[in-house]
PDB file of N, CA and C in Angstrom:
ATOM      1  N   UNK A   1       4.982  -7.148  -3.124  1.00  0.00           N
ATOM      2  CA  UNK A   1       4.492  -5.929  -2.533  1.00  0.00           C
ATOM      3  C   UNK A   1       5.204  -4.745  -3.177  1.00  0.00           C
ATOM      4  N   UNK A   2       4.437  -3.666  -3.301  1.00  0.00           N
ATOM      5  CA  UNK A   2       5.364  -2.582  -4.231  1.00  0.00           C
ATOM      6  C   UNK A   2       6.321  -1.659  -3.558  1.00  0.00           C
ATOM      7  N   UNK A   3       5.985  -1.753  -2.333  1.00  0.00           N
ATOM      8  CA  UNK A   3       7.703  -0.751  -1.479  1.00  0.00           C
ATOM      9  C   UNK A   3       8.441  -1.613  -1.741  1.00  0.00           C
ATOM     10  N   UNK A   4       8.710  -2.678  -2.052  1.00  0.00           N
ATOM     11  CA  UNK A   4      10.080  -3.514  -2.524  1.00  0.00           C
ATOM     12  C   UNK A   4      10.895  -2.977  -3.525  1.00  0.00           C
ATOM     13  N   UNK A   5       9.733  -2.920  -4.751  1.00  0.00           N
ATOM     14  CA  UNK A   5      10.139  -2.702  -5.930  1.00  0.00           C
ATOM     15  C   UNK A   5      11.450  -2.110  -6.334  1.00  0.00           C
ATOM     16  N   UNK A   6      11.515  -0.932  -5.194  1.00  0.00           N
ATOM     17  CA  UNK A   6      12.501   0.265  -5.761  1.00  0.00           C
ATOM     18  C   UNK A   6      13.973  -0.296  -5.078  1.00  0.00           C
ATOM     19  N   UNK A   7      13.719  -1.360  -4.720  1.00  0.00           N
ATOM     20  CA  UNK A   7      15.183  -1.729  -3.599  1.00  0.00           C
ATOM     21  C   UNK A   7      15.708  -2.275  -4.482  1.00  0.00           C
ATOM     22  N   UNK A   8      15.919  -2.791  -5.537  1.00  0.00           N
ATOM     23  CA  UNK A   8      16.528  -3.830  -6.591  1.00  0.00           C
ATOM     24  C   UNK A   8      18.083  -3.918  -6.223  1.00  0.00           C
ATOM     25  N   UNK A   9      18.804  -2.815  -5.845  1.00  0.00           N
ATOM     26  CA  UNK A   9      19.691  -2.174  -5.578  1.00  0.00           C
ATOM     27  C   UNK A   9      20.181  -1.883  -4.242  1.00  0.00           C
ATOM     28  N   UNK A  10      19.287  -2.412  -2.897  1.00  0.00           N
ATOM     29  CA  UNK A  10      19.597  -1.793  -1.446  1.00  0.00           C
ATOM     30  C   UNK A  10      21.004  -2.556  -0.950  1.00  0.00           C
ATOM     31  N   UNK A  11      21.374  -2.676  -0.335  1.00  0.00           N
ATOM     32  CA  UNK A  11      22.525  -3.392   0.507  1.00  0.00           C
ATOM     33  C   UNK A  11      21.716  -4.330   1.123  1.00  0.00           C
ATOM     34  N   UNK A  12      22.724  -5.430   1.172  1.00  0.00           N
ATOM     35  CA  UNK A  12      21.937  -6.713   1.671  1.00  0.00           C
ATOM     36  C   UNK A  12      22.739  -6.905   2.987  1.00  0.00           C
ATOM     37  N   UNK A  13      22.289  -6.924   3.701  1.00  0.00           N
ATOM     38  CA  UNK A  13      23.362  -7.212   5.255  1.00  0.00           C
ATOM     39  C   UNK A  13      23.585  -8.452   5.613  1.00  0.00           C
ATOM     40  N   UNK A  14      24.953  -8.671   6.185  1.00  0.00           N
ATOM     41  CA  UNK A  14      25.100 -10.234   6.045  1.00  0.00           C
ATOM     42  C   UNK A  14      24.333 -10.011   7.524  1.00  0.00           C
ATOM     43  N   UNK A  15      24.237 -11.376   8.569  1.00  0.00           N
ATOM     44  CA  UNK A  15      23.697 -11.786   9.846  1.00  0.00           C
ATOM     45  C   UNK A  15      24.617 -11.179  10.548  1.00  0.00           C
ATOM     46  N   UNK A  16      25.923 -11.451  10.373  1.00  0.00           N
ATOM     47  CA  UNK A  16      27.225 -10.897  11.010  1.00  0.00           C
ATOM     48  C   UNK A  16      26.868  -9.291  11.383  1.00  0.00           C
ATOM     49  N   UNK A  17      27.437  -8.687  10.210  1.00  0.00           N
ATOM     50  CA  UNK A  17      26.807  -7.124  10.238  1.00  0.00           C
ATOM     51  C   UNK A  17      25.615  -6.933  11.041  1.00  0.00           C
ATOM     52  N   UNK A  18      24.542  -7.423  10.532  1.00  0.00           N
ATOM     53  CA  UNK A  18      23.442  -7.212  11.117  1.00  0.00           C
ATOM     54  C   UNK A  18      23.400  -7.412  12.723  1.00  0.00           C
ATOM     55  N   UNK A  19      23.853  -8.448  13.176  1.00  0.00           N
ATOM     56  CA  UNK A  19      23.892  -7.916  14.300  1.00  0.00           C
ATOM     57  C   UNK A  19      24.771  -7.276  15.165  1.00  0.00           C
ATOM     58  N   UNK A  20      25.912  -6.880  14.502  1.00  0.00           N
ATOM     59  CA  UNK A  20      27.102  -5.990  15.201  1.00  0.00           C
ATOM     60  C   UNK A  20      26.338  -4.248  14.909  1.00  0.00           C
ATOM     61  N   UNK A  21      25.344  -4.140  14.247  1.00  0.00           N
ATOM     62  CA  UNK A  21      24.859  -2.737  13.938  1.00  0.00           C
ATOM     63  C   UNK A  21      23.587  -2.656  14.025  1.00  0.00           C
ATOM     64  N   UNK A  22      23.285  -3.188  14.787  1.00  0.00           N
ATOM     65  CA  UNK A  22      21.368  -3.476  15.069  1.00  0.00           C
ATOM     66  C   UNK A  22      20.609  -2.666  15.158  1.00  0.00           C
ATOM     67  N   UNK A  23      21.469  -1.177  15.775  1.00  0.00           N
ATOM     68  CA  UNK A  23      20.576  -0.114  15.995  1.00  0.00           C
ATOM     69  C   UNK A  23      20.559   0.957  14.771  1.00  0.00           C
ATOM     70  N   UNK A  24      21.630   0.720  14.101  1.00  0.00           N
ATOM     71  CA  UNK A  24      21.647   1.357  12.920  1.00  0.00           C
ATOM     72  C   UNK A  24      20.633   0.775  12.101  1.00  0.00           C
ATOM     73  N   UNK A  25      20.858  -0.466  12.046  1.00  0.00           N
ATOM     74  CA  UNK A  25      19.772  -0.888  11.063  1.00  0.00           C
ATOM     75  C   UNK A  25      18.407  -1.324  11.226  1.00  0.00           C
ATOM     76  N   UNK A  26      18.230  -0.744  12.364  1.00  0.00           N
ATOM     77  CA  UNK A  26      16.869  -0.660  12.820  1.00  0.00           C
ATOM     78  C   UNK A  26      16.193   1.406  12.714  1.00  0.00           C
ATOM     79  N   UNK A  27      17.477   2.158  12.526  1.00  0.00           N
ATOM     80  CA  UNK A  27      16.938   3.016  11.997  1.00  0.00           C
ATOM     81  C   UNK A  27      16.456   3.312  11.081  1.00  0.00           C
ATOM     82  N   UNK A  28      17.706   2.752   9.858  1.00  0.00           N
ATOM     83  CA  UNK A  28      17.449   2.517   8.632  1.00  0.00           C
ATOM     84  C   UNK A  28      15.973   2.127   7.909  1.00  0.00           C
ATOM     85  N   UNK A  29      15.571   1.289   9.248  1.00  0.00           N
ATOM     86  CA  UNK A  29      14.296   0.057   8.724  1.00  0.00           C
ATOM     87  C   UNK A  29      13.242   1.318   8.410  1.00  0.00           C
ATOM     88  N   UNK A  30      13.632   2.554   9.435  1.00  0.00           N
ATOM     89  CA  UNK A  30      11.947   3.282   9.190  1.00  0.00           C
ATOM     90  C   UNK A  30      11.787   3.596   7.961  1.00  0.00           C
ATOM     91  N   UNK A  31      12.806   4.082   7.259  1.00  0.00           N
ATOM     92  CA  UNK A  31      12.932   4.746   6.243  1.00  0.00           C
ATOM     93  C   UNK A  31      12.624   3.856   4.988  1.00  0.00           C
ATOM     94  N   UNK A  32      13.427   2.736   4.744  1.00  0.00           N
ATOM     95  CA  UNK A  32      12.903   2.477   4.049  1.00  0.00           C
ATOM     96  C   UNK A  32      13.018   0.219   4.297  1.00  0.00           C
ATOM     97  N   UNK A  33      12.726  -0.638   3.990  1.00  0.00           N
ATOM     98  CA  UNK A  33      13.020  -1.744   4.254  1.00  0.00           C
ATOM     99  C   UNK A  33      14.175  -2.488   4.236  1.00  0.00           C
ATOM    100  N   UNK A  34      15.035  -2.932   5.296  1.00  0.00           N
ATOM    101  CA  UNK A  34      16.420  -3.269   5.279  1.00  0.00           C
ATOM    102  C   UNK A  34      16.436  -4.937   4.826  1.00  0.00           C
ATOM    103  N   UNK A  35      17.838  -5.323   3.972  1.00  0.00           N
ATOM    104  CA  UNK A  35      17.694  -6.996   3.514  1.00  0.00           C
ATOM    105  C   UNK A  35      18.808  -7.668   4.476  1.00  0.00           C
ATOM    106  N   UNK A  36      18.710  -8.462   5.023  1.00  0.00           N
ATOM    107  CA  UNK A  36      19.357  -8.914   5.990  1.00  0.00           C
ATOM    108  C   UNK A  36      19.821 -10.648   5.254  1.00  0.00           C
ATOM    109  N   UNK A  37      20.784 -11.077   5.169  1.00  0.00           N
ATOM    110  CA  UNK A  37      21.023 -12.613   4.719  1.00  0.00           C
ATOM    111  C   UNK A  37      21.432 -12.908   3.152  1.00  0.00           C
ATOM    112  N   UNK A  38      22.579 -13.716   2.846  1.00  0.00           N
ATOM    113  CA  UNK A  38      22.889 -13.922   1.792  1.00  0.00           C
ATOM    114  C   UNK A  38      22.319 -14.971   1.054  1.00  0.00           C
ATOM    115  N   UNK A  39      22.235 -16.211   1.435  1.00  0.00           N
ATOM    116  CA  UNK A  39      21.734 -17.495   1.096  1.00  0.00           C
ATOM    117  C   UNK A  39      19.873 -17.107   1.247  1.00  0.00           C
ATOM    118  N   UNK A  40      19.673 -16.935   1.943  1.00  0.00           N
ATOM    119  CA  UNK A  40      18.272 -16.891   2.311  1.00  0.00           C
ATOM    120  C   UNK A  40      17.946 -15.164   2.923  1.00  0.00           C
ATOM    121  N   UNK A  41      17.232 -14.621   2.162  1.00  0.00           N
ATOM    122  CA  UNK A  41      17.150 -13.155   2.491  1.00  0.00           C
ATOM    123  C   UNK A  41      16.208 -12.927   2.988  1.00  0.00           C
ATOM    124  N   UNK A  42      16.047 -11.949   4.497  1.00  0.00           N
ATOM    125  CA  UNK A  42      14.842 -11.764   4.813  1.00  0.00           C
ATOM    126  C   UNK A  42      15.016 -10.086   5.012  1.00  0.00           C
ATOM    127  N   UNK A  43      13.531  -9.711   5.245  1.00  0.00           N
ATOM    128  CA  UNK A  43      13.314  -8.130   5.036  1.00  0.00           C
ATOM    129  C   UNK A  43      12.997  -7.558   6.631  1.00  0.00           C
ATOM    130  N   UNK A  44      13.480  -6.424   6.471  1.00  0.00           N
ATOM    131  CA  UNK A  44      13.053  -5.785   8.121  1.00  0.00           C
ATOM    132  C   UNK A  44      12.590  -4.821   7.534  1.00  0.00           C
ATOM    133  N   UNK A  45      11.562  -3.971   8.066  1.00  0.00           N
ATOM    134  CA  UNK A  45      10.652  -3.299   8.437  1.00  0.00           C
ATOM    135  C   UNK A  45       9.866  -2.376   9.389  1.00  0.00           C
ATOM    136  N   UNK A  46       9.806  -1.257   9.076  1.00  0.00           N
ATOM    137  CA  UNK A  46       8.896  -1.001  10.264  1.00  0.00           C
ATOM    138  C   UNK A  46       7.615  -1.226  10.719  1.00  0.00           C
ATOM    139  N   UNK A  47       7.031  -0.796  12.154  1.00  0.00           N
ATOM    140  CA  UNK A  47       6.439  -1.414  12.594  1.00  0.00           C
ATOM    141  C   UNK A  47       4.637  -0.835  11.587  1.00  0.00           C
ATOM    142  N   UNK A  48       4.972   0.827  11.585  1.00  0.00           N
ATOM    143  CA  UNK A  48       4.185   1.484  10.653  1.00  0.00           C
ATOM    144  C   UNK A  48       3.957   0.996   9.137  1.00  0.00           C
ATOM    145  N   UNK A  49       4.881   0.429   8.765  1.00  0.00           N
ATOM    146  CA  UNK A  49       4.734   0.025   7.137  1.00  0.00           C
ATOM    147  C   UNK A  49       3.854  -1.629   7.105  1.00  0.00           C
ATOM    148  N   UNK A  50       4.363  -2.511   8.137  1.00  0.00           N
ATOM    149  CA  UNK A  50       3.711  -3.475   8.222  1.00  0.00           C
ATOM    150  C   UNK A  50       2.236  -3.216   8.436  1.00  0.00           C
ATOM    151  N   UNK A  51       1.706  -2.664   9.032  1.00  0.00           N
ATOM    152  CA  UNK A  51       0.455  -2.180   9.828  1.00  0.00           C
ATOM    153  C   UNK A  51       0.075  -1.677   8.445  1.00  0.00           C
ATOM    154  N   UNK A  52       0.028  -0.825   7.789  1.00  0.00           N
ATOM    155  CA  UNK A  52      -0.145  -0.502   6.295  1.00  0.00           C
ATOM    156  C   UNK A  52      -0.344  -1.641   5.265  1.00  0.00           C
ATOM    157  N   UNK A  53       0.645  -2.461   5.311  1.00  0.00           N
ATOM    158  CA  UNK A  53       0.718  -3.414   4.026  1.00  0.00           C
ATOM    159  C   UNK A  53      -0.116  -4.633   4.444  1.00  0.00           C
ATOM    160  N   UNK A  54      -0.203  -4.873   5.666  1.00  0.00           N
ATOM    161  CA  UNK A  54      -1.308  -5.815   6.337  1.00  0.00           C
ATOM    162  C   UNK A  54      -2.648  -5.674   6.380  1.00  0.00           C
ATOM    163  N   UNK A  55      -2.931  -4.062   7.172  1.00  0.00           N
ATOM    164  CA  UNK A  55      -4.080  -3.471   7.188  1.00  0.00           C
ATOM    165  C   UNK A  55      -5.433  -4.281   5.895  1.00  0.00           C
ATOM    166  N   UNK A  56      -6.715  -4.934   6.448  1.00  0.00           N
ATOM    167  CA  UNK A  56      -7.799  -5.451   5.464  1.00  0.00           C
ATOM    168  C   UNK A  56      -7.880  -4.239   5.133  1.00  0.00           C
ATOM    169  N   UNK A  57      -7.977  -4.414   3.274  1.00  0.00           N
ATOM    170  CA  UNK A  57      -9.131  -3.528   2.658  1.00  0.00           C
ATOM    171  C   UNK A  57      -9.878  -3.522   2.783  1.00  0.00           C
ATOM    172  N   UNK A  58     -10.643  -2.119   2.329  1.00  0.00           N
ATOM    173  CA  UNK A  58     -12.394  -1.943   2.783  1.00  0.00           C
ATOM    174  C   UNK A  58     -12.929  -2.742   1.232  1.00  0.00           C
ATOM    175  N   UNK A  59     -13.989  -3.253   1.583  1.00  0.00           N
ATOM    176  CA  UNK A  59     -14.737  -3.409   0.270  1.00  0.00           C
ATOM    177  C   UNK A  59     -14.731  -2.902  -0.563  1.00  0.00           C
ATOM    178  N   UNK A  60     -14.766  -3.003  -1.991  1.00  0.00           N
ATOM    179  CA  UNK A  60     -14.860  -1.970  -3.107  1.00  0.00           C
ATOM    180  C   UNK A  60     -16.426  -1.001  -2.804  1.00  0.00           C
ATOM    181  N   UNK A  61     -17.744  -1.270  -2.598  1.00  0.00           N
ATOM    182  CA  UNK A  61     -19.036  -0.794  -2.275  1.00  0.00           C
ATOM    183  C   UNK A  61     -18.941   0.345  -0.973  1.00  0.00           C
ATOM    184  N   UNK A  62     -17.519  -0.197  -0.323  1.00  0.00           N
ATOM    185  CA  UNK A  62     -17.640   1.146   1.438  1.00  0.00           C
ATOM    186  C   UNK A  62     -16.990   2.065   0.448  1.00  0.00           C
ATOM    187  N   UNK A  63     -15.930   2.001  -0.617  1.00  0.00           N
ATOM    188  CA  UNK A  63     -15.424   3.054  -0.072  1.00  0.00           C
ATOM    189  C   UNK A  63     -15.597   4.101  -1.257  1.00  0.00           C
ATOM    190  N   UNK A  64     -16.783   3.079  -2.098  1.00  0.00           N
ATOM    191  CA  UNK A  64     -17.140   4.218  -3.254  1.00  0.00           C
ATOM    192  C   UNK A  64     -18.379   5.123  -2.434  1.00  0.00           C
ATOM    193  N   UNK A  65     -18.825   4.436  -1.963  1.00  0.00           N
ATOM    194  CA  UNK A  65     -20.158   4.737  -0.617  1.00  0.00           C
ATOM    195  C   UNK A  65     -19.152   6.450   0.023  1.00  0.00           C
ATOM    196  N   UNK A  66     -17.839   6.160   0.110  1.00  0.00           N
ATOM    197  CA  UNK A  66     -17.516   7.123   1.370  1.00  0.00           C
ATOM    198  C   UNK A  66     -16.877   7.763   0.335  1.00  0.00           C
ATOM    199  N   UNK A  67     -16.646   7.740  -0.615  1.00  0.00           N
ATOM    200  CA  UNK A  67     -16.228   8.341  -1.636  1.00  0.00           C
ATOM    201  C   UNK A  67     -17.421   9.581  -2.390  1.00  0.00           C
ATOM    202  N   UNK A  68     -18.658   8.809  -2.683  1.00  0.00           N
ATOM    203  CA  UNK A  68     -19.627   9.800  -2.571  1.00  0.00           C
ATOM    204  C   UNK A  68     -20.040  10.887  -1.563  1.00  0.00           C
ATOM    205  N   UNK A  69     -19.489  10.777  -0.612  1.00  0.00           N
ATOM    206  CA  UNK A  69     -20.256  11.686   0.687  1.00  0.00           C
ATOM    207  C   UNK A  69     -19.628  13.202  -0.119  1.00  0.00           C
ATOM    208  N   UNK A  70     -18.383  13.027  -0.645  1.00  0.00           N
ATOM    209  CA  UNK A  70     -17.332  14.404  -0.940  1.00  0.00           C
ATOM    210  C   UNK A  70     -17.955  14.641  -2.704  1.00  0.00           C
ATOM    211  N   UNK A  71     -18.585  14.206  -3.040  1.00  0.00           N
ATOM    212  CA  UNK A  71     -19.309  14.619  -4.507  1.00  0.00           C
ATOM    213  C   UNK A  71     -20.304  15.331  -4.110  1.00  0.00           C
ATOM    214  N   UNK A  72     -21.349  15.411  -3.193  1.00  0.00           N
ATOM    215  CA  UNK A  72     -22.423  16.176  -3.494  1.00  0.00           C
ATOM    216  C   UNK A  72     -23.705  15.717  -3.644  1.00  0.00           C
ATOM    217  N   UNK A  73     -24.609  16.369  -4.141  1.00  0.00           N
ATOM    218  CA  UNK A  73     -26.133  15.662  -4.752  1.00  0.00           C
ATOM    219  C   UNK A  73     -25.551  15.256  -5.972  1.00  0.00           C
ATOM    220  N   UNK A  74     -26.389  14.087  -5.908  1.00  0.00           N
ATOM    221  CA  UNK A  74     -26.302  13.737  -7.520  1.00  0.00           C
ATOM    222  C   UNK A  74     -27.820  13.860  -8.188  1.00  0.00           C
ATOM    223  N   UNK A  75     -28.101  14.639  -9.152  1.00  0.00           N
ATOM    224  CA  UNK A  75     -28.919  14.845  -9.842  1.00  0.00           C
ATOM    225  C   UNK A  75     -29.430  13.328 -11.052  1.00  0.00           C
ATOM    226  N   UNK A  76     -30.424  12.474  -9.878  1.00  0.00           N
ATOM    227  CA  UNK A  76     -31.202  11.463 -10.826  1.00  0.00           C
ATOM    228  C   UNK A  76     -32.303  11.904 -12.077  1.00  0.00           C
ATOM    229  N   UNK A  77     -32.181  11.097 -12.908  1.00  0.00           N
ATOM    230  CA  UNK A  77     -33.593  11.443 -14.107  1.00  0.00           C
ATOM    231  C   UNK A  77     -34.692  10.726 -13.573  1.00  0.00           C
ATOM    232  N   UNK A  78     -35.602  11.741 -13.929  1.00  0.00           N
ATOM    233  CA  UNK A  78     -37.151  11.258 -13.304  1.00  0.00           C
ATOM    234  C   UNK A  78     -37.234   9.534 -14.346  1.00  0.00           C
ATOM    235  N   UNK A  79     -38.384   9.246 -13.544  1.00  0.00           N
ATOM    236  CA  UNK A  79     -38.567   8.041 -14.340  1.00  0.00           C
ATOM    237  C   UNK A  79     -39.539   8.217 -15.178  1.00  0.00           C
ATOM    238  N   UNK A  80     -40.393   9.416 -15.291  1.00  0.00           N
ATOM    239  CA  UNK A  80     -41.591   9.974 -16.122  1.00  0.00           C
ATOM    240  C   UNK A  80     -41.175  10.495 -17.253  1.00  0.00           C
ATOM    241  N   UNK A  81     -39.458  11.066 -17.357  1.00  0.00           N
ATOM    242  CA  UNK A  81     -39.082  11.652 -18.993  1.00  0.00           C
ATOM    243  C   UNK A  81     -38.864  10.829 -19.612  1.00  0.00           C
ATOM    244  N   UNK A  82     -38.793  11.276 -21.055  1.00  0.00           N
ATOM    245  CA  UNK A  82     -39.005  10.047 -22.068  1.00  0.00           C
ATOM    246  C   UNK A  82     -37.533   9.531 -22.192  1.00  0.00           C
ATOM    247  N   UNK A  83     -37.730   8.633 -22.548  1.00  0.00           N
ATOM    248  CA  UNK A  83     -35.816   7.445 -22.892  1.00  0.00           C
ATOM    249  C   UNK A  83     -35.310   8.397 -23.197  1.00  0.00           C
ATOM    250  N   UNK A  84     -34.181   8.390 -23.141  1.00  0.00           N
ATOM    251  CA  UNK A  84     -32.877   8.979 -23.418  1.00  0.00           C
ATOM    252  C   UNK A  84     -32.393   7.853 -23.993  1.00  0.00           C
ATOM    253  N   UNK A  85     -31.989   8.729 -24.889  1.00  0.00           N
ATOM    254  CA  UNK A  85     -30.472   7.718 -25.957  1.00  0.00           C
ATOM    255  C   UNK A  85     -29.181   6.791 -25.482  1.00  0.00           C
ATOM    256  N   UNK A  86     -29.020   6.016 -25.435  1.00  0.00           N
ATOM    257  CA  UNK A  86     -27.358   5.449 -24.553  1.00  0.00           C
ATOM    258  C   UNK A  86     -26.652   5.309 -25.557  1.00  0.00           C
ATOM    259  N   UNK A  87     -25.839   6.494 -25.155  1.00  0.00           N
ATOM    260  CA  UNK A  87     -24.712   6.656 -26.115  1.00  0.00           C
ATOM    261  C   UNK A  87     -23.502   5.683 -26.298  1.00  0.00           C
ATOM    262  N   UNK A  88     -23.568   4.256 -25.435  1.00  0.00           N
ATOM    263  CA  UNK A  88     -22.735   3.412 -25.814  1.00  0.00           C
ATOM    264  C   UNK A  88     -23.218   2.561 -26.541  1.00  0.00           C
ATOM    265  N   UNK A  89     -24.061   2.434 -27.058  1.00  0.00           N
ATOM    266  CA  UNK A  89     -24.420   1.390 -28.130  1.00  0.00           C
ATOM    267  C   UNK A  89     -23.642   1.334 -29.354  1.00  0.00           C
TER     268      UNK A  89
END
């Protein structure tokens, strides 16, 4: 997941710590994701970032669909003018 990425570097909290400072490091969590465990590391989080990184994507088709509403008319070619050239050939 890419909010990880930038932690390469965060403090890793042992279990000990972690729970002698729980509320600290449950502040910490909003901000950015706290590492808790030496042998086996797990991540804390907030409750907002999970809800985000979980959240289903919309289809690729909704959200070009809702993406058009903020473009405008789009000006189609009749089907009566003559071919036009396609310039990717």
């Amino acid at each position: 997941m890419l909010f990880f990425s930038d932690n390469l570097n965060a403090k890793i909290w042992t279990i000990t710590e972690a729970k002698a400072r729980l509320s600290e490091l449950l502040r910490l969590a909003t901000d950015k994701p706290q590492f808790i465990g030496t042998k086996k590391t797990y991540v804390l989080i907030s409750r907002e970032k999970w809800e985000e990184v979980t959240r289903p994507k919309a289809p690729m088709g909704d959200s070009l669909v809702e993406m058009m509403a903020n473009v405008g008319e789009l000006e189609l070619p009749s089907r009566k003018d003559p071919e036009r050239e396609i310039p990717f050939q």
